[in-house]
Structure formats: C-alpha cells, structure tokens
N, C-alpha and C. Protein backbone atom coordinates (compact mmCIF):
# COMPACT_ATOMS: atom_id res chain seq x y z
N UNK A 1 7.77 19.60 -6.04
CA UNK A 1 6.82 19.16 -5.03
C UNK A 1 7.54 18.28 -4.03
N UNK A 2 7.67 18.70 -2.68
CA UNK A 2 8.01 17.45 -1.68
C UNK A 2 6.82 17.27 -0.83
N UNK A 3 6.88 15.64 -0.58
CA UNK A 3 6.22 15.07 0.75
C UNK A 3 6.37 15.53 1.57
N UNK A 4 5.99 15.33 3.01
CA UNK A 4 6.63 15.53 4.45
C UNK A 4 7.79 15.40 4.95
N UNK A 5 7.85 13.81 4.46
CA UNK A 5 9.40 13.52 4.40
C UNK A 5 9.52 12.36 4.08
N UNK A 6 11.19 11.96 3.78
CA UNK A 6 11.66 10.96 3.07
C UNK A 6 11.32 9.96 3.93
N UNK A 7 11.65 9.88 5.49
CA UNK A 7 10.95 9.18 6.29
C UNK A 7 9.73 8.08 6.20
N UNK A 8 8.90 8.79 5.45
CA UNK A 8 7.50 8.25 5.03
C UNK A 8 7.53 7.54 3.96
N UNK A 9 7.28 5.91 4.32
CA UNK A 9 7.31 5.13 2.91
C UNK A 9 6.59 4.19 2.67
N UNK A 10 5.97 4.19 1.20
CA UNK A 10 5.18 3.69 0.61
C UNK A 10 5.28 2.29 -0.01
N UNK A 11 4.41 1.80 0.01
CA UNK A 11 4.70 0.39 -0.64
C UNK A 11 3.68 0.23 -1.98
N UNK A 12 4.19 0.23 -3.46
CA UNK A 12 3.31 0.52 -4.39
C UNK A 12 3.16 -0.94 -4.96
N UNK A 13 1.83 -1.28 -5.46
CA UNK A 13 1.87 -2.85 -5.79
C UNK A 13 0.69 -2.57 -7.11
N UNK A 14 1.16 -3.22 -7.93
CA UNK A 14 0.91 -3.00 -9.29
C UNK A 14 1.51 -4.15 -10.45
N UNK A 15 0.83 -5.08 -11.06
CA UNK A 15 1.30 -5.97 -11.74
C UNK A 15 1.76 -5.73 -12.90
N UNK A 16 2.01 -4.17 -13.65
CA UNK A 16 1.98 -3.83 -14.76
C UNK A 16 3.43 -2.86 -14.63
N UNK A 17 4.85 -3.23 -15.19
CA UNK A 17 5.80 -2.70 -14.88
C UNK A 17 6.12 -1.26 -15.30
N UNK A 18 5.44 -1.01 -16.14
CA UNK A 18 5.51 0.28 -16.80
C UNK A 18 4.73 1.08 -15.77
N UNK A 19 3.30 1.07 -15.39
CA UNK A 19 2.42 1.46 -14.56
C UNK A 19 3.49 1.62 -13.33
N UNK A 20 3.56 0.33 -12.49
CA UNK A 20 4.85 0.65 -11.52
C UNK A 20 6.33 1.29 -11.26
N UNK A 21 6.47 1.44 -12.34
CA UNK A 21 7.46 2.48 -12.50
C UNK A 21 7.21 3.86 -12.43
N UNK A 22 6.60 4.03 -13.54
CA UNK A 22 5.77 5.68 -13.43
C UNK A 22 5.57 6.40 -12.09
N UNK A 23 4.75 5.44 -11.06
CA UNK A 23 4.18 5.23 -9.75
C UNK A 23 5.39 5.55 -8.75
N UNK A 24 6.59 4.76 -8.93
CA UNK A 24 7.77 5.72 -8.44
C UNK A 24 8.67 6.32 -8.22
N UNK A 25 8.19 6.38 -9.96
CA UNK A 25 8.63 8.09 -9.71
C UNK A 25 7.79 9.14 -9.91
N UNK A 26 6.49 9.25 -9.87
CA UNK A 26 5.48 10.14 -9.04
C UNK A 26 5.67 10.48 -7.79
N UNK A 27 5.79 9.40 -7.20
CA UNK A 27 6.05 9.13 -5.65
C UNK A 27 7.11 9.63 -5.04
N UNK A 28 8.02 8.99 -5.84
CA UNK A 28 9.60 9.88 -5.28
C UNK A 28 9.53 11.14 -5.77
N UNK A 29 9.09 11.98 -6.91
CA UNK A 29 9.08 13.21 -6.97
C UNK A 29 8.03 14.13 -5.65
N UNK A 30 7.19 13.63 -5.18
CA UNK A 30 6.59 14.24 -4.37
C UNK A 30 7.34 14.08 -2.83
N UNK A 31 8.48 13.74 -2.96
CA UNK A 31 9.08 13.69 -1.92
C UNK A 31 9.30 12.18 -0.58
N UNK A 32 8.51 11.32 -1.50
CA UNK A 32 8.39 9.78 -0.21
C UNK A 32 9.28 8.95 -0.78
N UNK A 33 9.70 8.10 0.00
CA UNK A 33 10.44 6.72 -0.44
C UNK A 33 9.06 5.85 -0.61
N UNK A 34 9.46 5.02 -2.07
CA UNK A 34 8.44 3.70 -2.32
C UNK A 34 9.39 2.33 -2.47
N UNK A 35 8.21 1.31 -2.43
CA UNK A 35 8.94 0.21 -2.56
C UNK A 35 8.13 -0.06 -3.51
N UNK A 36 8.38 -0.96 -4.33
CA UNK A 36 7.34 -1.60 -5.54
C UNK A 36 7.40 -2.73 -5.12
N UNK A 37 5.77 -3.89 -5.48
CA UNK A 37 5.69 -5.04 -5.76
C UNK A 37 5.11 -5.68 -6.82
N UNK A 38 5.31 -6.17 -7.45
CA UNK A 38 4.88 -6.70 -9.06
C UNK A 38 3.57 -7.62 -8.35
N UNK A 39 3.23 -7.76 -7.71
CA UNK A 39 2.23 -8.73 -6.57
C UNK A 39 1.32 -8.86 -5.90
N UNK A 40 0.29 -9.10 -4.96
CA UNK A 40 0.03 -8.41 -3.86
C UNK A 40 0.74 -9.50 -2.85
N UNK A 41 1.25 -10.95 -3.46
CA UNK A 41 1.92 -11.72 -2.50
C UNK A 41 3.48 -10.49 -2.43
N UNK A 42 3.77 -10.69 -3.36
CA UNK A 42 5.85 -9.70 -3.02
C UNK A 42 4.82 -9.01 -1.85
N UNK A 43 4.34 -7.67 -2.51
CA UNK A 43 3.99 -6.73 -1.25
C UNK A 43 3.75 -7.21 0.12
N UNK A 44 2.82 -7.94 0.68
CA UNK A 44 2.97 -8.64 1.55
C UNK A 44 4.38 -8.98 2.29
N UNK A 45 4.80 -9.66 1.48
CA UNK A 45 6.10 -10.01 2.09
C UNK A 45 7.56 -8.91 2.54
N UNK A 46 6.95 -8.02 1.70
CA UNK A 46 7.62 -6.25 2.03
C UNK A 46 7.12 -5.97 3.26
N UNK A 47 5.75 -5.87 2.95
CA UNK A 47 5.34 -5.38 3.85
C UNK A 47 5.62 -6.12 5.71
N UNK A 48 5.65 -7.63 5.74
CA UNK A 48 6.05 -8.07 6.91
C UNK A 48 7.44 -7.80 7.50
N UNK A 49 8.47 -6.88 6.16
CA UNK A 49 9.50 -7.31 6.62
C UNK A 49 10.24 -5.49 7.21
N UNK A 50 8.87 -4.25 6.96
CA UNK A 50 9.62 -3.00 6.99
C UNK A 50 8.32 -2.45 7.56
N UNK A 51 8.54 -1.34 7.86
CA UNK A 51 7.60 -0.24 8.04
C UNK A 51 6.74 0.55 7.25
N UNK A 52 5.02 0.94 6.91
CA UNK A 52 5.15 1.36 5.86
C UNK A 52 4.25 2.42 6.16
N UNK A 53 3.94 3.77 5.79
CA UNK A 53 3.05 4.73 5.85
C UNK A 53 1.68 4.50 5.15
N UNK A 54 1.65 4.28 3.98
CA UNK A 54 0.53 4.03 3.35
C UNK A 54 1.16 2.95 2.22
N UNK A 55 -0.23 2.25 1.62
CA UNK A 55 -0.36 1.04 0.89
C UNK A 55 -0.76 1.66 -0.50
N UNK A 56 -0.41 1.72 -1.59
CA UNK A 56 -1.14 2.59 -2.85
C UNK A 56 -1.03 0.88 -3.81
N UNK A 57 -1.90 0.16 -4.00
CA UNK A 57 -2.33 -0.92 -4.98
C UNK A 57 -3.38 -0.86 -6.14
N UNK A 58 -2.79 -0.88 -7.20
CA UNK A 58 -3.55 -1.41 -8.16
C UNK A 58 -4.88 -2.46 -7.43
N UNK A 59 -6.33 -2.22 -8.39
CA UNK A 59 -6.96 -2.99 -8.27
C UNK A 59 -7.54 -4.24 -8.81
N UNK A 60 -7.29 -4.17 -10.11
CA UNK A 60 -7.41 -5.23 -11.00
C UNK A 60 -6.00 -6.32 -11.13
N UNK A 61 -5.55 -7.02 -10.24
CA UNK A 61 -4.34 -7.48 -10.38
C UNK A 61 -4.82 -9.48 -10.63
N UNK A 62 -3.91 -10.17 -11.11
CA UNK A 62 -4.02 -11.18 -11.12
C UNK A 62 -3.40 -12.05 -9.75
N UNK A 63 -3.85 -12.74 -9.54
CA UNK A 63 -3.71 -13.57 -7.85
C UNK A 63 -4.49 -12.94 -7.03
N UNK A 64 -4.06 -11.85 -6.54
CA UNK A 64 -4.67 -11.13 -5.13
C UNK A 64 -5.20 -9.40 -5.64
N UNK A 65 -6.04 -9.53 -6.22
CA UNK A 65 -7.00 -8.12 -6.10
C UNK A 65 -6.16 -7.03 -4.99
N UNK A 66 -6.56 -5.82 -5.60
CA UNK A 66 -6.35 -4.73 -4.74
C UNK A 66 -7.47 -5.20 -3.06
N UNK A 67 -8.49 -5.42 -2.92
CA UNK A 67 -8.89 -5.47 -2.59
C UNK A 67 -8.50 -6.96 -1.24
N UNK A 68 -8.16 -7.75 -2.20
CA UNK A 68 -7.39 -8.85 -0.77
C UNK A 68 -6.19 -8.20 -0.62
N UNK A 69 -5.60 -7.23 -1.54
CA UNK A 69 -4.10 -6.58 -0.69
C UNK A 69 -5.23 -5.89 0.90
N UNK A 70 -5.97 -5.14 0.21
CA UNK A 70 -7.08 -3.98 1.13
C UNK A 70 -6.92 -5.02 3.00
N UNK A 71 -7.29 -6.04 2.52
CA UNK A 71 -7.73 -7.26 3.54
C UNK A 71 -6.60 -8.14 4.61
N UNK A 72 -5.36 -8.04 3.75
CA UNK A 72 -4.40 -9.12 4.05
C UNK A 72 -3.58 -7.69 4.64
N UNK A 73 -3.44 -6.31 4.27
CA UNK A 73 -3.05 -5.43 5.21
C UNK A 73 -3.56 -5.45 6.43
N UNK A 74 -4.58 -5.26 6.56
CA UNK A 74 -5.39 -4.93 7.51
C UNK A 74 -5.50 -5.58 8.12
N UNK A 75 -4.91 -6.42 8.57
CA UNK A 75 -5.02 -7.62 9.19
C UNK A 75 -3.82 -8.01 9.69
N UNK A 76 -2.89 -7.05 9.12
CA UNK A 76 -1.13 -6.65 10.02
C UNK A 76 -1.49 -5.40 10.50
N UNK A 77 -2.03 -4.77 10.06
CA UNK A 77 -2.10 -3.27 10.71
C UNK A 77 -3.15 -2.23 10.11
N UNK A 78 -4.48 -2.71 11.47
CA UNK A 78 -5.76 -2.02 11.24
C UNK A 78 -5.73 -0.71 10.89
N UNK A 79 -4.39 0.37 10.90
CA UNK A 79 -4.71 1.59 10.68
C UNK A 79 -4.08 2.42 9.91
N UNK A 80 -3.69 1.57 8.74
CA UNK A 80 -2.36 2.06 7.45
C UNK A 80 -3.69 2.50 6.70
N UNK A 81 -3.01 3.87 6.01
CA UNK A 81 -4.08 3.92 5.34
C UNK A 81 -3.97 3.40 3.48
N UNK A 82 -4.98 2.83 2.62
CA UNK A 82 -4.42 2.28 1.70
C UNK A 82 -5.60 3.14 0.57
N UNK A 83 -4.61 3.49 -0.35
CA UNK A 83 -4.88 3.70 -1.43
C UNK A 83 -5.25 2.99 -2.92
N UNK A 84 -6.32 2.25 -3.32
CA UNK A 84 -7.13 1.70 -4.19
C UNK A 84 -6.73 3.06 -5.73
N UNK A 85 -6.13 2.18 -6.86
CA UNK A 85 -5.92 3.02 -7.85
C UNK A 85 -6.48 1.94 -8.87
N UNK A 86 -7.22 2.59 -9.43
CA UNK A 86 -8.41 1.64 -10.77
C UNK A 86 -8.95 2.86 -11.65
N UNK A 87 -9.25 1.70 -13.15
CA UNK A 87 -9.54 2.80 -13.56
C UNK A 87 -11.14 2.03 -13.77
N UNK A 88 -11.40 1.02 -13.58
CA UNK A 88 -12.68 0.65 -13.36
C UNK A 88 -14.02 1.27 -12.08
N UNK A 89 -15.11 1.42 -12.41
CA UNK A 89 -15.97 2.19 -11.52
C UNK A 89 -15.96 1.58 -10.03
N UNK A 90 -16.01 2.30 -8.64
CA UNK A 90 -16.43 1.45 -7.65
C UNK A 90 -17.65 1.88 -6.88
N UNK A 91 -17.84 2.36 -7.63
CA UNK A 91 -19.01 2.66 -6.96
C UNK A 91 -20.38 1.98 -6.24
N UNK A 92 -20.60 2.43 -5.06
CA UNK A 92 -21.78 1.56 -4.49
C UNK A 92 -20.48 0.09 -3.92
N UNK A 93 -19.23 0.19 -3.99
CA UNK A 93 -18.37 -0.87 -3.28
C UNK A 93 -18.46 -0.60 -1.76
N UNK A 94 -18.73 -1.09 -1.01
CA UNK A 94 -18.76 -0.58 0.72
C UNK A 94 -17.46 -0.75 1.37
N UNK A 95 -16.19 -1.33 0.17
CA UNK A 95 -15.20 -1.79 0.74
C UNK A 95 -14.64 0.12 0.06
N UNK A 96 -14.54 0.79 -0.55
CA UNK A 96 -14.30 1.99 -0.92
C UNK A 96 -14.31 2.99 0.19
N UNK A 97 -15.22 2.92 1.16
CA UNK A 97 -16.04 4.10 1.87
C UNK A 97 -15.26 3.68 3.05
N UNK A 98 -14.71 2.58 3.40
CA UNK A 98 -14.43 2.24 4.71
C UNK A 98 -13.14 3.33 5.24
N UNK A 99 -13.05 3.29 6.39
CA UNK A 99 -11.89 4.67 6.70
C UNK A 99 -10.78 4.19 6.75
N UNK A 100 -10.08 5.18 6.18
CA UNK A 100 -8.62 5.06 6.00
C UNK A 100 -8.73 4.31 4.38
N UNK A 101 -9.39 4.20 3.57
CA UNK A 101 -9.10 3.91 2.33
C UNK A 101 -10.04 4.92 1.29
N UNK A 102 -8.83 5.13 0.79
CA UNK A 102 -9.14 6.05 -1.07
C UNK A 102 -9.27 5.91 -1.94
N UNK A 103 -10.01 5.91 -3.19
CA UNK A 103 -9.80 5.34 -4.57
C UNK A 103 -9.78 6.32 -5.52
N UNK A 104 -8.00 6.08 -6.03
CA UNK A 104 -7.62 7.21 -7.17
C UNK A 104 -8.01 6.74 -8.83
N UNK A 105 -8.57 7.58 -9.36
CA UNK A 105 -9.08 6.91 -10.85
C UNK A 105 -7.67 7.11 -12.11
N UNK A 106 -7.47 5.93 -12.43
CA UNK A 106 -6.37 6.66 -13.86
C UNK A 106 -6.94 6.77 -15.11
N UNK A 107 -6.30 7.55 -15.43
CA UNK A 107 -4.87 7.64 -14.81
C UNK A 107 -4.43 8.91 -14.03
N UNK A 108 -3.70 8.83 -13.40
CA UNK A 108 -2.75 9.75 -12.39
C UNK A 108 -2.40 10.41 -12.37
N UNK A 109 -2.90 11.87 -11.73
CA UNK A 109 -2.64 12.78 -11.49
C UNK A 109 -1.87 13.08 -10.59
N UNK A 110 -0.74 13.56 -11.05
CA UNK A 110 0.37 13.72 -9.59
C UNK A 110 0.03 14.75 -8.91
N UNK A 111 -0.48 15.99 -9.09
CA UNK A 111 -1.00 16.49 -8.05
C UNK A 111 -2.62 15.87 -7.18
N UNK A 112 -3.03 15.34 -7.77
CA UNK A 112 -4.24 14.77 -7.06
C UNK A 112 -3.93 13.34 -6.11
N UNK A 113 -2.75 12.88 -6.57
CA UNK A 113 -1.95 11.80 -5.66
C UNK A 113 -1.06 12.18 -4.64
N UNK A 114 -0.27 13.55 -4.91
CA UNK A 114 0.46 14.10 -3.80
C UNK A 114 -0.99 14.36 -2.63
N UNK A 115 -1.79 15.21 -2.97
CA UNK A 115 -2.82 15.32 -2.35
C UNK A 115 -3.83 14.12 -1.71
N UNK A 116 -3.89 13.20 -2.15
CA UNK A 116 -4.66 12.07 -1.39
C UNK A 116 -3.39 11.62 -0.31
N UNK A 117 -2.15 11.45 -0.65
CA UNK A 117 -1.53 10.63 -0.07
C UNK A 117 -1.13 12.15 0.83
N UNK A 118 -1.24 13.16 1.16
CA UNK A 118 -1.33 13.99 2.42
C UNK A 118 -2.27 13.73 3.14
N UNK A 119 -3.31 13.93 3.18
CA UNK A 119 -4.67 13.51 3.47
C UNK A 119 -4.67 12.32 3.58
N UNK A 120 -4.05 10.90 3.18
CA UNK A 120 -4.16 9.68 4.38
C UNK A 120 -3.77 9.66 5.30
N UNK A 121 -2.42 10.61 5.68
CA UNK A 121 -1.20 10.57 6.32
C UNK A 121 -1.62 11.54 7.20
N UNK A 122 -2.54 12.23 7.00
CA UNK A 122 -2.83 13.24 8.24
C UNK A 122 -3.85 12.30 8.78
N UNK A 123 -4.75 11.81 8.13
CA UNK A 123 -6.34 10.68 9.23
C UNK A 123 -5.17 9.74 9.67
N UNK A 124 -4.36 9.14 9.22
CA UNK A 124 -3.97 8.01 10.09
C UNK A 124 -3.87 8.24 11.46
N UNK A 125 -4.53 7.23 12.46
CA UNK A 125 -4.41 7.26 13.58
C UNK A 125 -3.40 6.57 14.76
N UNK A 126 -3.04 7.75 15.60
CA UNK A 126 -2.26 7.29 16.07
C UNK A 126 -1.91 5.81 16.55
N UNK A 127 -1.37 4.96 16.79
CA UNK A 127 -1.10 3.56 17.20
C UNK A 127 -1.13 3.89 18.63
C-alpha cells in the first residue's frame, strides 16, 4: 500500500509507546512520513517547528486530551485536517462532526486508516 507521497507528513500523538509505534509503522507502510509525540505538549512543539498534512491523536491522553490537541492545532492552522483515534464512544460530541475532523475507532485498521487519511487529504482546503 502507498500514500500519495512521502512528501505528506503526519504528526502521530499518542501517550502509549507501543500504540505509537504500531501507528508508525501503519503509517509509514501506507506510504507517509510520521513524526510521533508521546504528548499533546511534544506534538505541539513539532508541530510549531515543521510542516504537517494531517494531525492523527489519541484521545484519552493525560495532560492535553485529543481534543485540546483538536483546539491548540487549530489555532496554528484552521485547515489541517485531524484525525481523533479512541476507542471510547463519541457520539452526540459536536466537536466530532466539525469539518476537517475524523474519528477512527480501535483498534486499527490499516486499510480503514490508509482510507480516512486519503479522504482528509483530499477535503483539505486550499490555504
């Protein structure tokens, strides 16, 4: 399976090292460069310092929720699209539905993740 291209890179944030690992190399097998953050502060700080295509975060994290990653992106750059991975329900969340964000259930399906993360990368809007 390849991505679009190596070009395109991800920033994966996940407090659970085993989980984050797995993640990329899912990721790199589908063809993208990732960065990992054990965090949603590290990520952040990745994130101020590179370019990134899409955001794929754990949601249950300790310090900063998937969800303040969701917030503290968006707030560098209204139109990345970010990927929410939980295995808890979200349903009826209004922060779920908003555009440009997805929520993948685990565990992980690498073809259902190659596939979401095409499909962010095509809605993202131009800058």
């Amino acid at each position: 399976m390849t991505g679009l291209s190596q070009d395109q890179r991800i920033i994966l944030v996940d407090d659970n090292s085993v989980v984050r690992d797995m993640l990329v190399d899912l990721v790199g097998a589908l063809g993208y460069h990732a960065d990992a953050a054990a965090s949603g502060e590290e990520a952040l700080a990745l994130f101020d310092q590179g370019h990134y295509d899409v955001v794929l975060t754990d949601l249950l994290m300790p310090g900063m929720s998937g969800w303040d990653v969701l917030e503290a992106v968006r707030q560098r750059d209204s139109q990345i699209p970010i990927i929410i991975i939980t295995g808890s329900p979200v349903v009826g969340d209004p922060r779920a539905a908003r555009p440009g964000v997805a929520v993948l259930k685990k565990p992980v399906d690498v073809r259902t993740l190659g596939a979401m993360i095409k499909r962010m990368l095509d809605q993202r809007l131009p800058v």
